[in-house]
C-alpha atoms as a PDB file:
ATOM      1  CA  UNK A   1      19.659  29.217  16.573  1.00  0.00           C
ATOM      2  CA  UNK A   2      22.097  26.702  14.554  1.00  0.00           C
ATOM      3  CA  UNK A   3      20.109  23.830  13.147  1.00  0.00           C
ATOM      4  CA  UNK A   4      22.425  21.554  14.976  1.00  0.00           C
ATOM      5  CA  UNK A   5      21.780  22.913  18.327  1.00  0.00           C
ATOM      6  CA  UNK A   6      18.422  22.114  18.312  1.00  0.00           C
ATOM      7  CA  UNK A   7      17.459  18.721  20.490  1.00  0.00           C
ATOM      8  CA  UNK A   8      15.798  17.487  23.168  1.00  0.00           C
ATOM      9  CA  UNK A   9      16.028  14.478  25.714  1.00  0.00           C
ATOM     10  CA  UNK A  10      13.932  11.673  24.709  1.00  0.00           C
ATOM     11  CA  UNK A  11      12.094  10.197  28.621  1.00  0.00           C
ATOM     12  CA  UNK A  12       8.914   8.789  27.970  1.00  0.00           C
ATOM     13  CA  UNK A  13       9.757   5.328  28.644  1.00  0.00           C
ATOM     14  CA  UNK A  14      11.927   2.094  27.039  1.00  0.00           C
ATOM     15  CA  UNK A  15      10.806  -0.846  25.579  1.00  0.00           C
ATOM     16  CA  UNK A  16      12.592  -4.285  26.686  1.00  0.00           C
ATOM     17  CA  UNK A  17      12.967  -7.673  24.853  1.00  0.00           C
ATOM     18  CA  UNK A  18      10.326  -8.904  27.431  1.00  0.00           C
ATOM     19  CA  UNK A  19       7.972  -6.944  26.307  1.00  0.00           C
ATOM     20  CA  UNK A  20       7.409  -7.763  23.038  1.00  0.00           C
ATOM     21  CA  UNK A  21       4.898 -10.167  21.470  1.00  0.00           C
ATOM     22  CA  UNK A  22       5.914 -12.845  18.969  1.00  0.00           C
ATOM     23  CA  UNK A  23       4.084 -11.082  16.405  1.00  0.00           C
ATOM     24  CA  UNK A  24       4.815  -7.469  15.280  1.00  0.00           C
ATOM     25  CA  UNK A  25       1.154  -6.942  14.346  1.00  0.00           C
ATOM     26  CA  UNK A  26       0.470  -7.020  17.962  1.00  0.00           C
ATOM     27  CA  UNK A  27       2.373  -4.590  18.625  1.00  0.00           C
ATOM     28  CA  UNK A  28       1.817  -2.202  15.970  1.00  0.00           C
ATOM     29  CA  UNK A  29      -2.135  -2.506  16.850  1.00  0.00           C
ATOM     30  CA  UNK A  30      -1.025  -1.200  20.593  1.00  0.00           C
ATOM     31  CA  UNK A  31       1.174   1.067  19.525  1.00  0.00           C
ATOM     32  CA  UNK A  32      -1.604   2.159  17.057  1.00  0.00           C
ATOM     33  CA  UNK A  33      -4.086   2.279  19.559  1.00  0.00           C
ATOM     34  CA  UNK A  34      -2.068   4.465  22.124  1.00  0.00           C
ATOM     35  CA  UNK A  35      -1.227   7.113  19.406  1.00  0.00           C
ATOM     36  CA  UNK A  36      -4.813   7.060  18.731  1.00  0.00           C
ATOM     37  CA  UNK A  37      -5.568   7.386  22.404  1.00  0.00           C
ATOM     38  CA  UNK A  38      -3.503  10.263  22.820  1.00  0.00           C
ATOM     39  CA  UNK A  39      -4.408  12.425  20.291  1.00  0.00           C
ATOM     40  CA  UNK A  40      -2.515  12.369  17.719  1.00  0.00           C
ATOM     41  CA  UNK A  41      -3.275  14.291  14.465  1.00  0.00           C
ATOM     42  CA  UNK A  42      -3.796  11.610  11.844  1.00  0.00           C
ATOM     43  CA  UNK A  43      -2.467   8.681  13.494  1.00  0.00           C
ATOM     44  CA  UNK A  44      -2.697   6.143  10.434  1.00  0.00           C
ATOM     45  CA  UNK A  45      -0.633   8.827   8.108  1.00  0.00           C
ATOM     46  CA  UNK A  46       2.644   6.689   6.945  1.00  0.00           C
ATOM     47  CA  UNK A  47       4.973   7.953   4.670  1.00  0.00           C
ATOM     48  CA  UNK A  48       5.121   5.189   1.342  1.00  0.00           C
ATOM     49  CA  UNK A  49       8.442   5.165  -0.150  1.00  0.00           C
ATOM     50  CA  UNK A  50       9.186   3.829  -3.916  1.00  0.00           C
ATOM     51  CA  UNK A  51      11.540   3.613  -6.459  1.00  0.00           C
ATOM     52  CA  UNK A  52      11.621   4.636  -9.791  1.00  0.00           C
ATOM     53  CA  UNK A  53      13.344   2.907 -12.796  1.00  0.00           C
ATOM     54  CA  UNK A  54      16.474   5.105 -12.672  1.00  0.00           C
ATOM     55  CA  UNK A  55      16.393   3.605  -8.647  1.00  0.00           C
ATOM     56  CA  UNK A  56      15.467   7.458  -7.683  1.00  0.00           C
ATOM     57  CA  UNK A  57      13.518   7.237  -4.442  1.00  0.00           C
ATOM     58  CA  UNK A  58      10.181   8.911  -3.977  1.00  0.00           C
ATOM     59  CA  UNK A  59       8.582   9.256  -0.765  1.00  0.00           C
ATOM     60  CA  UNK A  60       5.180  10.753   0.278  1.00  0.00           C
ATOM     61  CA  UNK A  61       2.263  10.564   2.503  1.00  0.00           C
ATOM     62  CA  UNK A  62      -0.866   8.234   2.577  1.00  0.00           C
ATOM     63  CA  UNK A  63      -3.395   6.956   5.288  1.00  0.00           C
ATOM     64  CA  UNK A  64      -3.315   3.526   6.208  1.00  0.00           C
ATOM     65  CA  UNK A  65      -7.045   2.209   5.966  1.00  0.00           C
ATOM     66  CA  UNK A  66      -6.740  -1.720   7.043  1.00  0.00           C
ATOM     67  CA  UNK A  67      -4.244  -3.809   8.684  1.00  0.00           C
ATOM     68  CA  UNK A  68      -3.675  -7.211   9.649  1.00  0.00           C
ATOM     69  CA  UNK A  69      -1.677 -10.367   9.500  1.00  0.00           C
ATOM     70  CA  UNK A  70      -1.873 -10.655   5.517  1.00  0.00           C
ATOM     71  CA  UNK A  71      -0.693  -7.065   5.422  1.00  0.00           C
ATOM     72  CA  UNK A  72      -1.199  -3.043   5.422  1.00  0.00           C
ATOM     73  CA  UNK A  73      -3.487  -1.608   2.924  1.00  0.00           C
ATOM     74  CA  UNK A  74      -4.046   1.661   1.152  1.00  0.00           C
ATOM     75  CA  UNK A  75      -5.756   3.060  -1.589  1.00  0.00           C
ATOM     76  CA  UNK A  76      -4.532   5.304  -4.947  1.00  0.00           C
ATOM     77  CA  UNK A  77      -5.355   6.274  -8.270  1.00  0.00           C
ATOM     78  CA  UNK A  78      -3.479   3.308 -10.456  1.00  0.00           C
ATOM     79  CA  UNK A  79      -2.064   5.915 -12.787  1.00  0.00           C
ATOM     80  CA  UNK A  80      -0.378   8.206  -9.958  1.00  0.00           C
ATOM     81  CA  UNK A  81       3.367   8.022  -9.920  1.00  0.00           C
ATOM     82  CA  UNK A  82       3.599   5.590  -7.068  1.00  0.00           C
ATOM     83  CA  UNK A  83       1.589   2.962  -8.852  1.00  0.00           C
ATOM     84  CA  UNK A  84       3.793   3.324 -11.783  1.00  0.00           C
ATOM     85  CA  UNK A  85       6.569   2.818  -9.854  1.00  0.00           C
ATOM     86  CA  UNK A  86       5.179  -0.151  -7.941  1.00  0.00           C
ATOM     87  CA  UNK A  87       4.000  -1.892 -11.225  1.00  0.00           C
ATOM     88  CA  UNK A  88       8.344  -2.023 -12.403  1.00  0.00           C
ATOM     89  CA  UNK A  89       9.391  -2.596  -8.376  1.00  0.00           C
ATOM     90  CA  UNK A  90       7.173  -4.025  -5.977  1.00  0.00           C
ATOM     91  CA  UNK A  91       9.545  -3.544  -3.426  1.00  0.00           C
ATOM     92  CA  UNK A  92       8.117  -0.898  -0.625  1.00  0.00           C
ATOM     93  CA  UNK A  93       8.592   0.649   2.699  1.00  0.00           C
ATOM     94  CA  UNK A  94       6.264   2.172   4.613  1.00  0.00           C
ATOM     95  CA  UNK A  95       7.253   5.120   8.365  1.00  0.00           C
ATOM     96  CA  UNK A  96       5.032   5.780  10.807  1.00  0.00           C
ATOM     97  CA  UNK A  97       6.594   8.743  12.868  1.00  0.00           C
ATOM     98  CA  UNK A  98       4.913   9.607  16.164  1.00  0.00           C
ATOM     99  CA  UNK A  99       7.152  12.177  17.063  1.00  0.00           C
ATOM    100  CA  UNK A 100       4.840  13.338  20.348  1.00  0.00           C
ATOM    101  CA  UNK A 101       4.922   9.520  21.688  1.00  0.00           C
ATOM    102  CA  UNK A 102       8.750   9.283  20.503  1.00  0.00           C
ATOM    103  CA  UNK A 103       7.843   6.253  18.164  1.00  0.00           C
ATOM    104  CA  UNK A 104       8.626   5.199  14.935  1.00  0.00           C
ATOM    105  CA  UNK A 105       7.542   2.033  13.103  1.00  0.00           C
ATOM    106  CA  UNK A 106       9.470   1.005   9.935  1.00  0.00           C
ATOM    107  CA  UNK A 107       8.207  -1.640   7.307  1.00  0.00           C
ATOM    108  CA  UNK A 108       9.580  -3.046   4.610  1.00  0.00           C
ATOM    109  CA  UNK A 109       7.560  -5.525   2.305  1.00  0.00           C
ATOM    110  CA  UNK A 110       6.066  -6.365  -0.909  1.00  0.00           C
ATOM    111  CA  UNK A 111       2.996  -4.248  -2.278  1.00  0.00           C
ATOM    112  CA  UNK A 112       0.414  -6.621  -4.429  1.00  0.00           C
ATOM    113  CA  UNK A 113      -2.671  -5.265  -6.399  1.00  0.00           C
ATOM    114  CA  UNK A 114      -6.082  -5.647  -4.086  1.00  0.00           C
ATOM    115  CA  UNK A 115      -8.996  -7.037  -6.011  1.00  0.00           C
ATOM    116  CA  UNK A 116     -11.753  -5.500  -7.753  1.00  0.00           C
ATOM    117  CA  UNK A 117     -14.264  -6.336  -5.015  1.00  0.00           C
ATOM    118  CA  UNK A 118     -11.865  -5.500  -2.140  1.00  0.00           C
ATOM    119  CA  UNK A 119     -11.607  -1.753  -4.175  1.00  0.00           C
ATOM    120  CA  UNK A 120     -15.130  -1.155  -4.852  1.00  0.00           C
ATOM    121  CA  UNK A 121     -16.264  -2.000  -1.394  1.00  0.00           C
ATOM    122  CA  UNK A 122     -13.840   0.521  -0.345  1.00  0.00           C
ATOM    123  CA  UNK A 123     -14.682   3.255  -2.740  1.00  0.00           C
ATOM    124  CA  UNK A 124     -18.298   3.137  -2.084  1.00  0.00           C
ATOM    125  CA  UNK A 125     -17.970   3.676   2.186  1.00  0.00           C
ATOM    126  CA  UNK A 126     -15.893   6.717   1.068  1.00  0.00           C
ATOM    127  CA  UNK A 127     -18.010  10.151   1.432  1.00  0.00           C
ATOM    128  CA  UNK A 128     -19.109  10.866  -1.861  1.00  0.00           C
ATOM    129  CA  UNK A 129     -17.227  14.466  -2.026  1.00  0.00           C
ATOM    130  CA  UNK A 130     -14.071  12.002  -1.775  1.00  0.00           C
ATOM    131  CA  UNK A 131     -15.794  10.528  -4.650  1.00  0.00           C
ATOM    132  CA  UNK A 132     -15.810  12.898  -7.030  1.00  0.00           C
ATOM    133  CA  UNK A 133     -12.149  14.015  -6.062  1.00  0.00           C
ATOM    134  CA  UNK A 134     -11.182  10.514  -7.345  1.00  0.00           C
ATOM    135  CA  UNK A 135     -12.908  11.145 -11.105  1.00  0.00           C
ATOM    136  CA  UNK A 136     -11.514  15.169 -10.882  1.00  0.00           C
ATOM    137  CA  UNK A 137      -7.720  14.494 -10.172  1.00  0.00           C
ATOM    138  CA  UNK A 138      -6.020  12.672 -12.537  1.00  0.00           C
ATOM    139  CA  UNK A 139      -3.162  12.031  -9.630  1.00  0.00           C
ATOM    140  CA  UNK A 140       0.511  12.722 -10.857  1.00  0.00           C
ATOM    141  CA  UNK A 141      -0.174  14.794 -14.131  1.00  0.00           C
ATOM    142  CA  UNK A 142       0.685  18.582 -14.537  1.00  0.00           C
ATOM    143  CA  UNK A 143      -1.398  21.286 -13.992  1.00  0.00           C
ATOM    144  CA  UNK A 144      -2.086  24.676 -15.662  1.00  0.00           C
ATOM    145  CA  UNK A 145      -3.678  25.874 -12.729  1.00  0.00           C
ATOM    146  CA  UNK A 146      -5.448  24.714  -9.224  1.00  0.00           C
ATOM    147  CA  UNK A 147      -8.661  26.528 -11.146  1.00  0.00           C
ATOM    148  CA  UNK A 148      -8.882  23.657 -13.649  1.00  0.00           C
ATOM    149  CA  UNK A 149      -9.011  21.005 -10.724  1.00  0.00           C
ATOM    150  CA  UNK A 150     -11.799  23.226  -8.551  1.00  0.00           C
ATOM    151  CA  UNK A 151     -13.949  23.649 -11.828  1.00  0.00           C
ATOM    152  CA  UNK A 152     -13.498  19.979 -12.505  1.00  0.00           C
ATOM    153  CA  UNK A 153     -14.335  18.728  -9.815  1.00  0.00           C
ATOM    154  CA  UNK A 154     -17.624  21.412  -9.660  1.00  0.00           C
ATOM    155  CA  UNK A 155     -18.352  20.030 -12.944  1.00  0.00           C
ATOM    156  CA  UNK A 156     -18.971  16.082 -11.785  1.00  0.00           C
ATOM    157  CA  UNK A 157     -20.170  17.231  -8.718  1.00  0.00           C
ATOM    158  CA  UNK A 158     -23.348  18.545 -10.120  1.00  0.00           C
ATOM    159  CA  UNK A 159     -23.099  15.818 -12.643  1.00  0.00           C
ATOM    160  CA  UNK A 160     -23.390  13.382  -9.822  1.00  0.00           C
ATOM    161  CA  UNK A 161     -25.798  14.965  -7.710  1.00  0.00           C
ATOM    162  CA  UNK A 162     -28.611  13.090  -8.246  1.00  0.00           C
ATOM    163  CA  UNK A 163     -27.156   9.892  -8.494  1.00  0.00           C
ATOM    164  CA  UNK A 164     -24.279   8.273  -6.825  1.00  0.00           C
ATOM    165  CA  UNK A 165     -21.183   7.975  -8.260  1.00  0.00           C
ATOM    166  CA  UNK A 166     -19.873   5.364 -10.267  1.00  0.00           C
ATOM    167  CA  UNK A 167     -16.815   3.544  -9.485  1.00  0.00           C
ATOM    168  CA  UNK A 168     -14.072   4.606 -11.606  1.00  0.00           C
ATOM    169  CA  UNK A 169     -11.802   1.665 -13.272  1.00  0.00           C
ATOM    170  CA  UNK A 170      -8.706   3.592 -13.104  1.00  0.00           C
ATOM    171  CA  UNK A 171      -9.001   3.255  -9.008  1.00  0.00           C
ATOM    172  CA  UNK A 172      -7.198   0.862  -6.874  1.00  0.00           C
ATOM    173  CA  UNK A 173      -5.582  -0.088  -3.856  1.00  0.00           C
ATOM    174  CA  UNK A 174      -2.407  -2.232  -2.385  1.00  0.00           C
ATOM    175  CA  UNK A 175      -1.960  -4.803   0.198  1.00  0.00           C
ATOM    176  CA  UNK A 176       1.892  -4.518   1.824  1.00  0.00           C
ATOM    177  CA  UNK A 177       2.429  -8.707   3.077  1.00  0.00           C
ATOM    178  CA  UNK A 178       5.326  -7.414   5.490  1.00  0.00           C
ATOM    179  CA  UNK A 179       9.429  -8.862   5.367  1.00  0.00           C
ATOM    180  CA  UNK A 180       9.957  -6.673   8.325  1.00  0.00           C
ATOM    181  CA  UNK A 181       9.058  -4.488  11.034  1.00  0.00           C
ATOM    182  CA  UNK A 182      11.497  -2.009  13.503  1.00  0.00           C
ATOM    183  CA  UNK A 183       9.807  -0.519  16.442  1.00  0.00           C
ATOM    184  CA  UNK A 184      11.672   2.473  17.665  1.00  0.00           C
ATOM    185  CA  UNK A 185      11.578   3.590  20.974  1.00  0.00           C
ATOM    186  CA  UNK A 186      13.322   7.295  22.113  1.00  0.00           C
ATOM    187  CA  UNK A 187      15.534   6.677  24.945  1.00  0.00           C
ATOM    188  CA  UNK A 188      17.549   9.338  27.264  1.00  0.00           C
ATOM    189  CA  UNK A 189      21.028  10.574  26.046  1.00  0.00           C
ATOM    190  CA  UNK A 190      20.420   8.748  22.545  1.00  0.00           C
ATOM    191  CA  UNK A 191      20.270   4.836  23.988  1.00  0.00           C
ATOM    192  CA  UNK A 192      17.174   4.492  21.565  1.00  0.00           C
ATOM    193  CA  UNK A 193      15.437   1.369  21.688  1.00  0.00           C
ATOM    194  CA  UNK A 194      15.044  -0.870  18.447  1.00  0.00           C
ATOM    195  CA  UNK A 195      13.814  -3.987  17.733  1.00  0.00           C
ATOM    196  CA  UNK A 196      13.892  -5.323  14.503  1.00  0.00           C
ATOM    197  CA  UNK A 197      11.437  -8.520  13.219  1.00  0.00           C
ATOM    198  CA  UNK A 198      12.136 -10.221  10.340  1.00  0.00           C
ATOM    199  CA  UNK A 199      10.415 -12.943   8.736  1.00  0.00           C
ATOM    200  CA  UNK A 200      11.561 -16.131   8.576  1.00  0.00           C
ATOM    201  CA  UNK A 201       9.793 -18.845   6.750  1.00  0.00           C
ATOM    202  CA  UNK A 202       6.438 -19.054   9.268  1.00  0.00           C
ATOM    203  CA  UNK A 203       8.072 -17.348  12.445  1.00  0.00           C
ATOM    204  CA  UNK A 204       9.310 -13.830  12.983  1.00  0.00           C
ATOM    205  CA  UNK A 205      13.068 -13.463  14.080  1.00  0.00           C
ATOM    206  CA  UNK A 206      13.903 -10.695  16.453  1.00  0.00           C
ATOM    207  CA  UNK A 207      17.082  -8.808  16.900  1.00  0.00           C
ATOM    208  CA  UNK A 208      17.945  -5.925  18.911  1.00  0.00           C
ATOM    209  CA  UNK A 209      19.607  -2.807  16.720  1.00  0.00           C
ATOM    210  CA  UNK A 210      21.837  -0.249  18.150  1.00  0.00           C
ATOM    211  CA  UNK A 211      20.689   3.026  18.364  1.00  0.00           C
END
């Protein structure tokens, strides 16, 4: 089969102007809910998108742990590529694709530093294998071989056994405040449903997008 021939019909519902709430949280937290719901394999997985200083793109994926009206929130190490990249551009988009609920939520916004508190409260409700993953992987660099990250992270493992582990410094997190949000909705014979809200001053604007 021809990569172009493959498609389907898209029928499980619309969404209307009427519908939607004056703030895109709320609607993000029902849309959340409902992919959460329905079973969806890790429903808070978003795909973060960045630029580089050449303005290369980078995309990948990372699990949304906190969201609300100040912003979306996830956590990295602060010398990983995509921290690096946020540090010259704090520019940022963030995808949510539920493909099985044909939904898509796009963001676009400005990624700021959490604090030191906000990090460590994090890092220490995290299970403490998760822990030690933190200290082994020095996120972004080169490796010889997956054997020097296993032995590693053996290594602090039974260093930290008796003990918990201690925070590490070089660990951090972002809040995303939000510029805009587009809900997509699948629709039959292509008449997808967007909505796009964009902030204005105190209020969110909302405009319908063509398909």
């Amino acid at each position: 089969m021809e990569l172009s021939d493959i498609r389907r019909e898209y029928t499980r519902g619309g969404l209307r102007r009427r519908d939607l709430p004056e703030q895109p949280i709320e609607l993000f937290n029902h849309w959340l809910q409902q992919a959460i719901e329905a079973g969806l394999t890790d429903p808070t997985a978003m795909t973060v998108a960045t630029v580089d200083a050449t303005g290369q793109p980078f995309q990948r994926i990372v699990l949304l742990k906190h969201f609300d009206q100040q912003g979306f929130v996830f956590y990295t190490n602060l010398g990983s590529r995509k921290a690096a990249q946020i540090e010259q551009n704090h520019k940022i988009s963030l995808h949510f694709p539920w493909h099985p609920l044909e939904r898509q939520v796009h963001i676009t916004g400005v990624a700021e530093k959490l604090t030191t508190l906000e990090v460590m409260k994090y890092f220490s409700s995290r299970p403490k294998e998760s822990q030690i993953a933190a200290w082994a992987s020095k996120q972004s660099s080169r490796l010889t071989a997956r054997q020097a990250l296993e032995g590693k992270f053996m290594e602090l493992k039974k260093k930290f056994s008796a003990g918990e582990v201690p925070f590490p410094t070089f660990w951090g997190g972002y809040r995303v405040r939000v510029t805009s949000m587009e809900f997509w909705q699948g629709g039959e014979h292509r008449l997808h449903d967007r909505f796009l809200y964009e902030r204005e001053d105190d209020h969110w604007h909302i405009d319908r997008l063509a398909p």
